[in-house]
Each structure stands twice: as structure tokens, then as C-alpha cells.
C-alpha atoms as a PDB file:
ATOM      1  CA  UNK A   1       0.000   0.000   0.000  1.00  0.00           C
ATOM      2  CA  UNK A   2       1.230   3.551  -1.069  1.00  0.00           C
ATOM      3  CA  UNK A   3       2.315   5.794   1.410  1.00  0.00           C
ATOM      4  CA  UNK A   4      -0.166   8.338   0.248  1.00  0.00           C
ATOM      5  CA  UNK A   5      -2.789   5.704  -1.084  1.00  0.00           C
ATOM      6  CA  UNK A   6      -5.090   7.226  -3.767  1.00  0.00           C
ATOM      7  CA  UNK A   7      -8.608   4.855  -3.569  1.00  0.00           C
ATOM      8  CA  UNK A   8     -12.485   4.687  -4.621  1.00  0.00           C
ATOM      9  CA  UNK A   9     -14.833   2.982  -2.908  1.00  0.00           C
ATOM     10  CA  UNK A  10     -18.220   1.634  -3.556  1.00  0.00           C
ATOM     11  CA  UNK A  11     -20.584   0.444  -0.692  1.00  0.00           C
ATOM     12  CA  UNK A  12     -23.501  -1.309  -2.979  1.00  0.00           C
ATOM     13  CA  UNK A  13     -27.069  -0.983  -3.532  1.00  0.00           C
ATOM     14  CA  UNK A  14     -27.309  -4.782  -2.293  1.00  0.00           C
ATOM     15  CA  UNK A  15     -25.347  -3.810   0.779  1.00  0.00           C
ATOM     16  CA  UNK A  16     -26.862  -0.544   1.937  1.00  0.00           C
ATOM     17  CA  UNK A  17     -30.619  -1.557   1.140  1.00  0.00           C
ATOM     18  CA  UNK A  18     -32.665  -4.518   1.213  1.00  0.00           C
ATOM     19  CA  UNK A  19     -32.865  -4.736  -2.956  1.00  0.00           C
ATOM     20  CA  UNK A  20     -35.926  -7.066  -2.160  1.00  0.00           C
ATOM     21  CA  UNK A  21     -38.120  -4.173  -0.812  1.00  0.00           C
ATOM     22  CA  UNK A  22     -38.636  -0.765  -2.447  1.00  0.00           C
ATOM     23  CA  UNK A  23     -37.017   2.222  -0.456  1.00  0.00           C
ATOM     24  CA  UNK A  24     -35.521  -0.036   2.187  1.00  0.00           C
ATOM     25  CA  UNK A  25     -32.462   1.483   3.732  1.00  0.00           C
ATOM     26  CA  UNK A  26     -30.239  -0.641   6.232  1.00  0.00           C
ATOM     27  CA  UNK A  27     -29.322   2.569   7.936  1.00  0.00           C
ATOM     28  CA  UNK A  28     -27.194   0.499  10.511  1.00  0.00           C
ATOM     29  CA  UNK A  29     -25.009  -1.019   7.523  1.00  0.00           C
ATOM     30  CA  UNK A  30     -24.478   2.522   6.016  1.00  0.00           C
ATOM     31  CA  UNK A  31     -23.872   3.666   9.494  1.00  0.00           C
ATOM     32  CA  UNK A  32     -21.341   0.941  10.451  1.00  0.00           C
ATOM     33  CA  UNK A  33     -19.712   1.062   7.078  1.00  0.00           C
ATOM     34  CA  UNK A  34     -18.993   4.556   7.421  1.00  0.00           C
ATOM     35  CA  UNK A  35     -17.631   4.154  10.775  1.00  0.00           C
ATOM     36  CA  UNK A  36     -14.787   1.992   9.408  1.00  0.00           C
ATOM     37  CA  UNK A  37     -14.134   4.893   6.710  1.00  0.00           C
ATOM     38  CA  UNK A  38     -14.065   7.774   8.962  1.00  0.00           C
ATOM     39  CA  UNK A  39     -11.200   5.311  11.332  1.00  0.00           C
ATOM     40  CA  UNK A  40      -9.555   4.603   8.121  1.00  0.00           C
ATOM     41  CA  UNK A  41      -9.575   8.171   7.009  1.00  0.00           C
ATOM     42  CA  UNK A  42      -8.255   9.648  10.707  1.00  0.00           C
ATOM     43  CA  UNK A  43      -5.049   7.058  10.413  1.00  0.00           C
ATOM     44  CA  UNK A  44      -4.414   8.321   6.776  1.00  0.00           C
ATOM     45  CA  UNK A  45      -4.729  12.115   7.050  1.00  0.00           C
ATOM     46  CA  UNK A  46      -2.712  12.298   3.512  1.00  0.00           C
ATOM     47  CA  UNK A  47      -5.087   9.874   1.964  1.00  0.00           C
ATOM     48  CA  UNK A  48      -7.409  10.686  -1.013  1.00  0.00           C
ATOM     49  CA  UNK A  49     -10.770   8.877  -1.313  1.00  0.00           C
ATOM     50  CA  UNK A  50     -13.543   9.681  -3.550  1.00  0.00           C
ATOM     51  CA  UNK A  51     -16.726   7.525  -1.956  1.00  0.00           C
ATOM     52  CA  UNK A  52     -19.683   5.672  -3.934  1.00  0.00           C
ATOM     53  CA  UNK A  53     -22.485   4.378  -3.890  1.00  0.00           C
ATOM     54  CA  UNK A  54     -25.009   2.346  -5.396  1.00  0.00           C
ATOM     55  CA  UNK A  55     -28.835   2.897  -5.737  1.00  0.00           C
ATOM     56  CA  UNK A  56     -30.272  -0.153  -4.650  1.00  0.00           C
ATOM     57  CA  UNK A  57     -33.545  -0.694  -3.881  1.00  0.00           C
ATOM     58  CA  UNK A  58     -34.328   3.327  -4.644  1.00  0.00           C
ATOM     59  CA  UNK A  59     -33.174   3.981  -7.990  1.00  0.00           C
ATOM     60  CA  UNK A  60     -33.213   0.728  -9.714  1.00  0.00           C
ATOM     61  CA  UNK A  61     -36.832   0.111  -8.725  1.00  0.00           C
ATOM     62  CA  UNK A  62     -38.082   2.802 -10.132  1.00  0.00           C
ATOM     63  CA  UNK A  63     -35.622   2.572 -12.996  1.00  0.00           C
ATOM     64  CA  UNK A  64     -37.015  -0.660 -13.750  1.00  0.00           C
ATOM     65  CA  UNK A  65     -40.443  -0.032 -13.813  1.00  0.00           C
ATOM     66  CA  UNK A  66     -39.735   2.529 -16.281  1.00  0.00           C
ATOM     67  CA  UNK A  67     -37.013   1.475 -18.228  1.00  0.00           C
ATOM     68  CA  UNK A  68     -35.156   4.350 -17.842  1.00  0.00           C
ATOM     69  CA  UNK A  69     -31.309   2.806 -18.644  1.00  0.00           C
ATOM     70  CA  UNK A  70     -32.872   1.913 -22.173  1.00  0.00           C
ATOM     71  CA  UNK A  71     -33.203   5.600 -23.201  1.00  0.00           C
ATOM     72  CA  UNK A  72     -35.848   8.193 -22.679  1.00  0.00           C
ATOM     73  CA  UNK A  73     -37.470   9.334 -25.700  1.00  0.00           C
ATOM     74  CA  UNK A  74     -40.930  10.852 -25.173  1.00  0.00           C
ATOM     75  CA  UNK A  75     -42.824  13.472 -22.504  1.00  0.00           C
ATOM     76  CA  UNK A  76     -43.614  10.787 -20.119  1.00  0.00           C
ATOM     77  CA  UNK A  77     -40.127   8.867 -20.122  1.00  0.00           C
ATOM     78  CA  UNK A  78     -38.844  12.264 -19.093  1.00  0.00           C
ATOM     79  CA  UNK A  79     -41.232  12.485 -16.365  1.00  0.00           C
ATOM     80  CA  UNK A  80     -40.357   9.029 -15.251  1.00  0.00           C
ATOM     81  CA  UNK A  81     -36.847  10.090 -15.483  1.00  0.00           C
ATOM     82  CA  UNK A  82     -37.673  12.434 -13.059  1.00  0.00           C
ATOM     83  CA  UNK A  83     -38.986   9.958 -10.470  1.00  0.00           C
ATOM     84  CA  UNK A  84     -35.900   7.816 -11.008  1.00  0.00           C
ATOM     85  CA  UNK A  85     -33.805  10.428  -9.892  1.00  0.00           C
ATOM     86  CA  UNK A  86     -36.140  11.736  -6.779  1.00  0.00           C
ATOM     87  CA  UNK A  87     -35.836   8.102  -5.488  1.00  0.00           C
ATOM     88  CA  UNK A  88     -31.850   7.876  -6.176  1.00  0.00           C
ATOM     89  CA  UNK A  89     -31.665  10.818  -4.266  1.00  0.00           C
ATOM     90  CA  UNK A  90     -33.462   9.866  -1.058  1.00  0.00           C
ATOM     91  CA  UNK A  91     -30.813   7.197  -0.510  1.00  0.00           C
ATOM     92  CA  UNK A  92     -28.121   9.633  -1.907  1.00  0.00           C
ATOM     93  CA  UNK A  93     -29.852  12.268   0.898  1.00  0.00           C
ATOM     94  CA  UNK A  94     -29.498   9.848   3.788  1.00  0.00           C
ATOM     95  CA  UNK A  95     -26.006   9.091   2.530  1.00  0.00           C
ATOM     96  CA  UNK A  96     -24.700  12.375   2.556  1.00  0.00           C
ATOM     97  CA  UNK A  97     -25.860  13.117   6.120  1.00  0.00           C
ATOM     98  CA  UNK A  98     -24.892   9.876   7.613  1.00  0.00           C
ATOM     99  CA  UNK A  99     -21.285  11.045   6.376  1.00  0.00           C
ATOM    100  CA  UNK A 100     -21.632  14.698   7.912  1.00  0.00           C
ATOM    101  CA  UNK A 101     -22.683  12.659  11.197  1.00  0.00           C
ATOM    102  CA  UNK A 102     -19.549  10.872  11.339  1.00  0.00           C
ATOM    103  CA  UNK A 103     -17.253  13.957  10.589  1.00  0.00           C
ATOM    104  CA  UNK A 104     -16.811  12.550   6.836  1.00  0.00           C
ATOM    105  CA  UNK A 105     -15.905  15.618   4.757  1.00  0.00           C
ATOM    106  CA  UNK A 106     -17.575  15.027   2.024  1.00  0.00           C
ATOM    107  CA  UNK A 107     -19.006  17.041  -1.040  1.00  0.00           C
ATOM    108  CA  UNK A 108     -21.525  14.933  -3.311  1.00  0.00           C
ATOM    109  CA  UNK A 109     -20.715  15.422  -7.362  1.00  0.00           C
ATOM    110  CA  UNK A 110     -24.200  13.879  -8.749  1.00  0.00           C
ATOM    111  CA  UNK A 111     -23.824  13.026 -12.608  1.00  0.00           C
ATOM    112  CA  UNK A 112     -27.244  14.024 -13.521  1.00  0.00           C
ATOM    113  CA  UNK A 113     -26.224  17.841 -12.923  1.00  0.00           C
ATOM    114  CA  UNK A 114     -22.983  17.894 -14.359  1.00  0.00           C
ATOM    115  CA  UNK A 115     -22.053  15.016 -16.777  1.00  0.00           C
ATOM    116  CA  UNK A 116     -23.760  14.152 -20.545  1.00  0.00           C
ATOM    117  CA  UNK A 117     -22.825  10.672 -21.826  1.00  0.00           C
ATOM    118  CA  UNK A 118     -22.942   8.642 -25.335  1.00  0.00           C
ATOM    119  CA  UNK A 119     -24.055   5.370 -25.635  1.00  0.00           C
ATOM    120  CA  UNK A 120     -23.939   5.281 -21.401  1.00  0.00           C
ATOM    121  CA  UNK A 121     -19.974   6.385 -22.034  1.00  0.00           C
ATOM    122  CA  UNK A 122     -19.337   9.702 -20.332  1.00  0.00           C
ATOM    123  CA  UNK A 123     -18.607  12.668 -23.243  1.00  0.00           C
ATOM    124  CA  UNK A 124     -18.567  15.639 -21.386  1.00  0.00           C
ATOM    125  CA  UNK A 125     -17.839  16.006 -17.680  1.00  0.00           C
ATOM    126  CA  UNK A 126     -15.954  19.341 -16.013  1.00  0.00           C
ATOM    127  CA  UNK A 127     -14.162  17.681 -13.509  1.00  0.00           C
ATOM    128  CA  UNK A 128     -11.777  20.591 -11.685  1.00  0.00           C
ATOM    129  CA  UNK A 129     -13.886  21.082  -8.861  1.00  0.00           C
ATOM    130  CA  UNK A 130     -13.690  17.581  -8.349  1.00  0.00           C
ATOM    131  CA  UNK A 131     -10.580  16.488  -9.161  1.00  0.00           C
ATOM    132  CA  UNK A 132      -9.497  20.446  -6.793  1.00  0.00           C
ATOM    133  CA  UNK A 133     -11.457  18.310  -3.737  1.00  0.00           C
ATOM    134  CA  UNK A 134      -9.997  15.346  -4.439  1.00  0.00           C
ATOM    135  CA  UNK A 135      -6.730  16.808  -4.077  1.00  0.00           C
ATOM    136  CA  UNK A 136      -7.508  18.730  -0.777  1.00  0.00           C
ATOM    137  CA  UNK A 137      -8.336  15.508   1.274  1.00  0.00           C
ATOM    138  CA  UNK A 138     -11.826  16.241   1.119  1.00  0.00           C
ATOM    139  CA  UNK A 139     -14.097  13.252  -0.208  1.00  0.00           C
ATOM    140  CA  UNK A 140     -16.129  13.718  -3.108  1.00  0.00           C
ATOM    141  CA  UNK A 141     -19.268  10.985  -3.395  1.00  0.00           C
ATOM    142  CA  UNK A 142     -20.393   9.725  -6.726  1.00  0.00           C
ATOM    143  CA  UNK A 143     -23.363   7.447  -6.800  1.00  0.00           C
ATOM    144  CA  UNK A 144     -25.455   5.575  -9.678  1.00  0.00           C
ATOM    145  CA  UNK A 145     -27.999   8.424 -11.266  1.00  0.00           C
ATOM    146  CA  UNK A 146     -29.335   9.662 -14.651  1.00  0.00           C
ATOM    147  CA  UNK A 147     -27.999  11.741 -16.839  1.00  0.00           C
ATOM    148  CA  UNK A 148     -28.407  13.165 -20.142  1.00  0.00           C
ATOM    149  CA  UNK A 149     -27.226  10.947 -23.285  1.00  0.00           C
ATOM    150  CA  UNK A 150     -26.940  12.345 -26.537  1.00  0.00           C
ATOM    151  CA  UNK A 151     -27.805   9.170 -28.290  1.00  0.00           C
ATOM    152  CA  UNK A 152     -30.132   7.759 -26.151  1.00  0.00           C
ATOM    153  CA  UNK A 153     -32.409  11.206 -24.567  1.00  0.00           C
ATOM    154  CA  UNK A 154     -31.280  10.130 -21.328  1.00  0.00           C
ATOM    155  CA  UNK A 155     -30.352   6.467 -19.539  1.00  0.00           C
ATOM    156  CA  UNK A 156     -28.687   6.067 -15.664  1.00  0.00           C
ATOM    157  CA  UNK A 157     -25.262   5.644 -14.692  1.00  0.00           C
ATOM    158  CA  UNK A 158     -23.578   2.816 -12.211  1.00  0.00           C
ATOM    159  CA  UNK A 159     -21.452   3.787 -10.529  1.00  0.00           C
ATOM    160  CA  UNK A 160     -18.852   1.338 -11.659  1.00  0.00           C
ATOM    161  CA  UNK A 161     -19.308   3.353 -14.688  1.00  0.00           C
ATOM    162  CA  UNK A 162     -18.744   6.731 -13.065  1.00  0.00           C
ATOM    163  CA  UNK A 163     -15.210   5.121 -11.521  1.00  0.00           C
ATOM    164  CA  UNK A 164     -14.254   4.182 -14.842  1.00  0.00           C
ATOM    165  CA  UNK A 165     -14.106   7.331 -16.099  1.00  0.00           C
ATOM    166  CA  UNK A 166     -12.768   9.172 -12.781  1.00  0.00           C
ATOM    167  CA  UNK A 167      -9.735   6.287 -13.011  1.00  0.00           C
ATOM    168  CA  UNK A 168      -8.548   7.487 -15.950  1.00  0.00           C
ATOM    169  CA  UNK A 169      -8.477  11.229 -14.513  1.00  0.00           C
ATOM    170  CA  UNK A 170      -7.037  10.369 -10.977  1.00  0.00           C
ATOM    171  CA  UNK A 171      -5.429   7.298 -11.560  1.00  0.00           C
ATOM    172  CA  UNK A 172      -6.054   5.884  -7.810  1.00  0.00           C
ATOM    173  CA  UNK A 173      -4.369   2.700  -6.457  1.00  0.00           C
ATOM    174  CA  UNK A 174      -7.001   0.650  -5.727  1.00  0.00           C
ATOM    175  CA  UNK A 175     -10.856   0.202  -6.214  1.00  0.00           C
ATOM    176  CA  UNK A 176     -12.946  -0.988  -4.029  1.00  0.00           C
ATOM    177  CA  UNK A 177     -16.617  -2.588  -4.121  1.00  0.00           C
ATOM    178  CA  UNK A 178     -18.154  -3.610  -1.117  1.00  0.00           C
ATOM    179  CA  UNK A 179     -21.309  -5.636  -1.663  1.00  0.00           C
ATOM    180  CA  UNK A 180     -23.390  -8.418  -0.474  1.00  0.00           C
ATOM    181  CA  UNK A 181     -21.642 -10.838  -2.197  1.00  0.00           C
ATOM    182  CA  UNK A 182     -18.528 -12.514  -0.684  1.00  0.00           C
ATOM    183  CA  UNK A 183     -16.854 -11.839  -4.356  1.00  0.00           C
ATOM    184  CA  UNK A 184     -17.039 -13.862  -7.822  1.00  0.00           C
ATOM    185  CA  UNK A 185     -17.720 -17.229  -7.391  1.00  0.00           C
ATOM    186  CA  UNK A 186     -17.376 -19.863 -10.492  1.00  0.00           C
ATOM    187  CA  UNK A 187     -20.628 -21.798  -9.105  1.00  0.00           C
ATOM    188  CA  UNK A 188     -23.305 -19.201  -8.375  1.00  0.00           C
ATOM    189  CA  UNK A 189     -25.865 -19.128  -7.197  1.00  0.00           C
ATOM    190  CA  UNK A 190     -24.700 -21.802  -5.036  1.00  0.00           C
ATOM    191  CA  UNK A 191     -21.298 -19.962  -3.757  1.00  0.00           C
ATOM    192  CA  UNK A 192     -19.118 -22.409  -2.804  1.00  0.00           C
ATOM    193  CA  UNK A 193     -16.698 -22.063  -5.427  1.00  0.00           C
ATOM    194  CA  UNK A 194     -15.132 -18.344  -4.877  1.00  0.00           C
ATOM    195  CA  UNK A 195     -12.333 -16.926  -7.204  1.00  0.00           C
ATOM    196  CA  UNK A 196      -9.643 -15.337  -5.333  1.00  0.00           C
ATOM    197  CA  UNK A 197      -7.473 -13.780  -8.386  1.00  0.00           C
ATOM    198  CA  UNK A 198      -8.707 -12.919 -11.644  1.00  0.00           C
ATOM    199  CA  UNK A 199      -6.705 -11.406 -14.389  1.00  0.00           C
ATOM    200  CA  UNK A 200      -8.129  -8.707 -16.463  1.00  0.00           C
ATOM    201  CA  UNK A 201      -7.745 -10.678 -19.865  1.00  0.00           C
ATOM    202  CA  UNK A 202     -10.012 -13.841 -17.678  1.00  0.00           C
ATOM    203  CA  UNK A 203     -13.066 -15.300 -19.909  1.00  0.00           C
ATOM    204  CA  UNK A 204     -16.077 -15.736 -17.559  1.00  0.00           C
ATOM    205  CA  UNK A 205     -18.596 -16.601 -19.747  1.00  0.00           C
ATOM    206  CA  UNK A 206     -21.317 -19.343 -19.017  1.00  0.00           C
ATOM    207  CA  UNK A 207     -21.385 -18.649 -15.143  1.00  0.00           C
ATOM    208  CA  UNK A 208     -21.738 -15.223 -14.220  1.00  0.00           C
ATOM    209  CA  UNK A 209     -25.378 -13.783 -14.078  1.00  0.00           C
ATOM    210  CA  UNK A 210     -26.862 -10.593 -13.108  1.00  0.00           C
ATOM    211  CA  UNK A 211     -28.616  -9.764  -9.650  1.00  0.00           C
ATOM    212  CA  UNK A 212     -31.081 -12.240  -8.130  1.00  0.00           C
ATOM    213  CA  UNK A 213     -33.057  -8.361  -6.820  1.00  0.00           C
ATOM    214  CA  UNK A 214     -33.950  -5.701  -9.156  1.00  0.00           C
ATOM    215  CA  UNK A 215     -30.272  -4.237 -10.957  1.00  0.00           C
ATOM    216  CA  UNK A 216     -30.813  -2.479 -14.072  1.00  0.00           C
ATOM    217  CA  UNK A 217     -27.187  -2.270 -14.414  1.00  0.00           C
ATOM    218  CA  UNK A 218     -26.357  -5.846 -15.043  1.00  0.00           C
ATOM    219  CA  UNK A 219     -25.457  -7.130 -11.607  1.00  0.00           C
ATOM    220  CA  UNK A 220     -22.304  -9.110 -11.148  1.00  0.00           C
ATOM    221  CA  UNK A 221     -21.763  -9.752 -14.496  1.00  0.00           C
ATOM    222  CA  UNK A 222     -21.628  -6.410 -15.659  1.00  0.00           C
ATOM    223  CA  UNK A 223     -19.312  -5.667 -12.647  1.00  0.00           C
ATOM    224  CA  UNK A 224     -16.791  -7.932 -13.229  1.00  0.00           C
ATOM    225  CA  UNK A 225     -16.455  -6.988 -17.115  1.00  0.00           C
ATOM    226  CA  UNK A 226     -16.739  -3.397 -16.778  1.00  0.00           C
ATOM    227  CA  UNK A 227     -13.883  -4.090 -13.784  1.00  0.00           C
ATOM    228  CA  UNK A 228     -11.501  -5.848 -16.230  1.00  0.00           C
ATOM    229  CA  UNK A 229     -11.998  -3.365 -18.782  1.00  0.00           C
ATOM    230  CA  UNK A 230     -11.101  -0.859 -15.892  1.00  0.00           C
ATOM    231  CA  UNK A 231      -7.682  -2.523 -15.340  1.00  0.00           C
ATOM    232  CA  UNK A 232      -6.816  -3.131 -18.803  1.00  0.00           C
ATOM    233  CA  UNK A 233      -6.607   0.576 -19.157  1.00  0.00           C
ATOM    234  CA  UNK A 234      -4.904   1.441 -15.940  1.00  0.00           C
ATOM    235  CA  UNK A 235      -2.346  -1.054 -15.698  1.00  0.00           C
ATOM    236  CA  UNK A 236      -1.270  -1.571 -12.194  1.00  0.00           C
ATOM    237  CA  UNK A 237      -4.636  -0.812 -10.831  1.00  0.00           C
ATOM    238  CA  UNK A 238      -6.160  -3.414  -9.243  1.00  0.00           C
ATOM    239  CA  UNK A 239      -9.716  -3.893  -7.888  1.00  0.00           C
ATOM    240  CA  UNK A 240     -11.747  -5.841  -4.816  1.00  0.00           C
ATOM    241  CA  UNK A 241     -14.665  -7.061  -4.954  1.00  0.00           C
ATOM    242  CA  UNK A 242     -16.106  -8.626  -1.435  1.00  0.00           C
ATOM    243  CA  UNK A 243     -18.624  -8.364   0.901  1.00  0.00           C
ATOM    244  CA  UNK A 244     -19.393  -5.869   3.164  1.00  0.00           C
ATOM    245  CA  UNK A 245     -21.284  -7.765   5.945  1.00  0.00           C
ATOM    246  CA  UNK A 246     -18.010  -9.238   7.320  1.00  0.00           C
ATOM    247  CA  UNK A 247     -16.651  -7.480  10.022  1.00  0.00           C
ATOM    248  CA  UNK A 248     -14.478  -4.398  10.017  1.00  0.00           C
ATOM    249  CA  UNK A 249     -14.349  -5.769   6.395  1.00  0.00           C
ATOM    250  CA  UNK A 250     -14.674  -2.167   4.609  1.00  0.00           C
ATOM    251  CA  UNK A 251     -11.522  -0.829   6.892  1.00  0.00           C
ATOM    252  CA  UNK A 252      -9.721  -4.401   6.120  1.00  0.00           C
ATOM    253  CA  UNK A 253      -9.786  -3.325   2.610  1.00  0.00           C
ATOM    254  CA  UNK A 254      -8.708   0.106   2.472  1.00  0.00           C
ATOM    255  CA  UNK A 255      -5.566  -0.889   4.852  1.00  0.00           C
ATOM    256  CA  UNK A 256      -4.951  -3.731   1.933  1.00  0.00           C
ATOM    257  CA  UNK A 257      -6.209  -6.512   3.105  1.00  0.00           C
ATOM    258  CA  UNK A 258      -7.646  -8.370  -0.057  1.00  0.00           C
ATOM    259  CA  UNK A 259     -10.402 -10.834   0.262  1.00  0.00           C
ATOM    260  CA  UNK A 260     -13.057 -11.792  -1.672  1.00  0.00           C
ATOM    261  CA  UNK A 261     -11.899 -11.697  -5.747  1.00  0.00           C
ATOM    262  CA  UNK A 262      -9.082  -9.400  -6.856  1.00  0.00           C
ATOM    263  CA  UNK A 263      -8.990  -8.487 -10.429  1.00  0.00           C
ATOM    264  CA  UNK A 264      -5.942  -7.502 -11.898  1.00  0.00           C
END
């Protein structure tokens, strides 16, 4: 680990709601995973994080009863673009204070205010505020939202999606994504089979499936390629995803403590 570690870090829809029930925060998870950053964050005063987070049971219900990601196109998809992003931003609300609670400094940088994408690929996107906060220790959160698209009207962002496009601006050591799931196993649903190491250039095919709850944005599958292709452009980067249930298991990982499945 760096001596001035640069890192981004997801805590997941399926972590920080019940992706079962609509609107259903675990505000004790979000609580108790923010605990471990703010420790982590006093120990490494020269540290730079930016935080994430994913919609979960907020914005990808709604998203999915309106098929938002697909592209919005007419008067009412724009309206129901509109309640996709009120519900992403309840969670995103409750977020942001939880943080301010704990003494996080944080300053939230939603993509539906400030970024336009192509094709769900991010075009346009001033990012010196960001990038100015980033540098001053404070933590800038990112989290899974709509935004504009020129090809599509509009469609929503993960926020694996957002980091991809922040890595190639800030470069950071590490990325990590906290979710339910203990990390990629090669027998799910079952789970008995996890895979420890992955390389970037690893075919998955014929295993890997999207989320068992409602995930617009492809679930595991999508995380694990859109991971790799993360990597493959920032070589030496490497990226965790575990769960975030075990214990002290979000501080684990931003010391360095790999579990779950490490791409590389």
C-alpha cells in the first residue's frame, strides 16, 4: 500500500438496502460502514478517497419499472426520469448526512447535474472542482444516477461506470466494491466455489449472471467486465470485490487486506 494511497470505494445498492423491498435502507449497515471509513480516514490524514455508492432498492426500482437505462425518448419517459432520480436521491440524501454525522468531509458530485454521456460512455464532464477536492483531502461521493445521453435522450449511470471514467483522470491505487456478495464465485448461485485472483484478460462466460433483486445495471456480471476493462486501461490498478457484511471488512480493505476476488 502507497504511502499516500489514492482509492475509490463503492458500498452497494445490495449492501446498503434490502434490494428485495422498495425504499428499504439498512441505515445500521451505512452507518457501520462509514464508521470503518471515517477510522480509516483519521489514520491516513494524507489519503485521497472519492466515496460511492449504489442505488439499490431506490433507484433501480423505479428505474425498472420505467425502463429508464434503455433511453428516454418521449414526454412521459422524461417524467419518469424524473422519479428515477427523486428516489436515487433519497438514498443519496441519507447518505450524505450519515457522512456529515460521522465527521466525513464530504461534497456529493451527482452526474445528472454535471455530466452528458454517449451510448452510457461519459462525453462531457468538467471535472476541476472535483478532481481540486480530491486533491484537498476532502471526499467527493459519486453514486449511480441519470444523466443526459446524446444518443439515447437520457439512460442512468452505475457507478462502476462513473469510476471508470474518474480512473482514468485520478489514476487511484485501488478500487474498491463492497457488496453483499462474498466476491465472484465460479458456481453461483450456489457460492461455494469463490475466485480469489482474476486477471483482467479472464473469460467468464457461461457462469456469471446478473442480480437475483432488481439491478438495471447488469449485476455481477456487468461488474466484473466493466472491472476488467477498468484494469486493462490502468495497468497496475487493481480492484476488490467482497462483501461488506463481514466485520471491520470495509476498513480491512482500504488498509490492503484483499479478500473476496481481486482483479488484476
Amino acid at each position: 500500500m502507497p504511502d499516500n494511497p489514492q482509492i475509490f470505494l463503492k458500498l452497494g445498492g445490495s449492501l446498503i438496502t434490502d434490494k428485495n423491498q422498495a425504499e428499504t435502507v439498512r441505515k445500521d449497515v451505512i452507518q457501520n460502514c462509514l464508521a470503518q471509513v471515517k477510522r480509516w480516514l483519521n489514520e491516513n490524514p494524507s489519503s485521497r478517497l472519492v466515496l460511492g455508492h449504489g442505488s439499490g432498492s431506490f433507484g433501480h426500482y423505479a428505474a425498472k419499472t420505467f425502463h429508464t437505462r434503455e433511453g428516454v425518448r418521449n414526454q412521459q419517459d422524461w417524467m419518469d426520469y424524473a422519479s428515477v432520480w427523486q428516489s436515487a436521491r433519497k438514498l443519496n440524501n441519507f447518505f450524505i448526512n450519515a457522512c456529515v454525522t460521522l465527521g466525513i468531509p464530504v461534497v456529493d458530485f451527482p452526474i445528472s447535474a454535471v455530466a452528458i454521456t454517449n451510448n452510457r460512455v461519459v462525453e462531457t464532464w468538467n471535472l476541476e472542482s472535483l478532481v481540486e477536492t480530491f486533491n484537498h483531502h476532502v471526499v467527493p461521493v459519486v453514486h449511480g444516477d441519470v444523466c443526459i445521453d446524446r444518443s439515447l435522450g437520457g439512460t442512468i449511470l452505475s457507478t462502476e461506470e462513473i469510476f471508470r471514467h474518474l480512473a482514468n483522470q485520478l489514476k487511484p491505487n485501488r478500487i474498491l466494491l463492497a457488496g453483499a456478495e462474498g466476491g465472484v464465485y465460479a458456481d453461483f448461485p450456489v457460492n461455494q466455489r469463490l475466485i480469489p485472483h482474476l486477471s483482467a484478460s479472464a473469460v467468464l462466460s457461461g457462469f456469471l449472471q446478473g442480480s437475483k433483486a432488481s439491478d438495471v445495471t447488469g449485476g455481477m456480471a456487468a461488474k466484473v467486465a466493466l472491472s476488467q476493462e477498468i484494469v486493462q486501461a490502468n495497468p497496475g490498478l487493481e480492484i476488490n470485490i467482497f462483501s461488506g457484511f463481514e466485520t471491520d471488512a470495509i476498513y480491512k480493505a482500504l488498509t490492503g487486506e484483499a479478500s473476496g476476488t481481486l482483479i488484476f
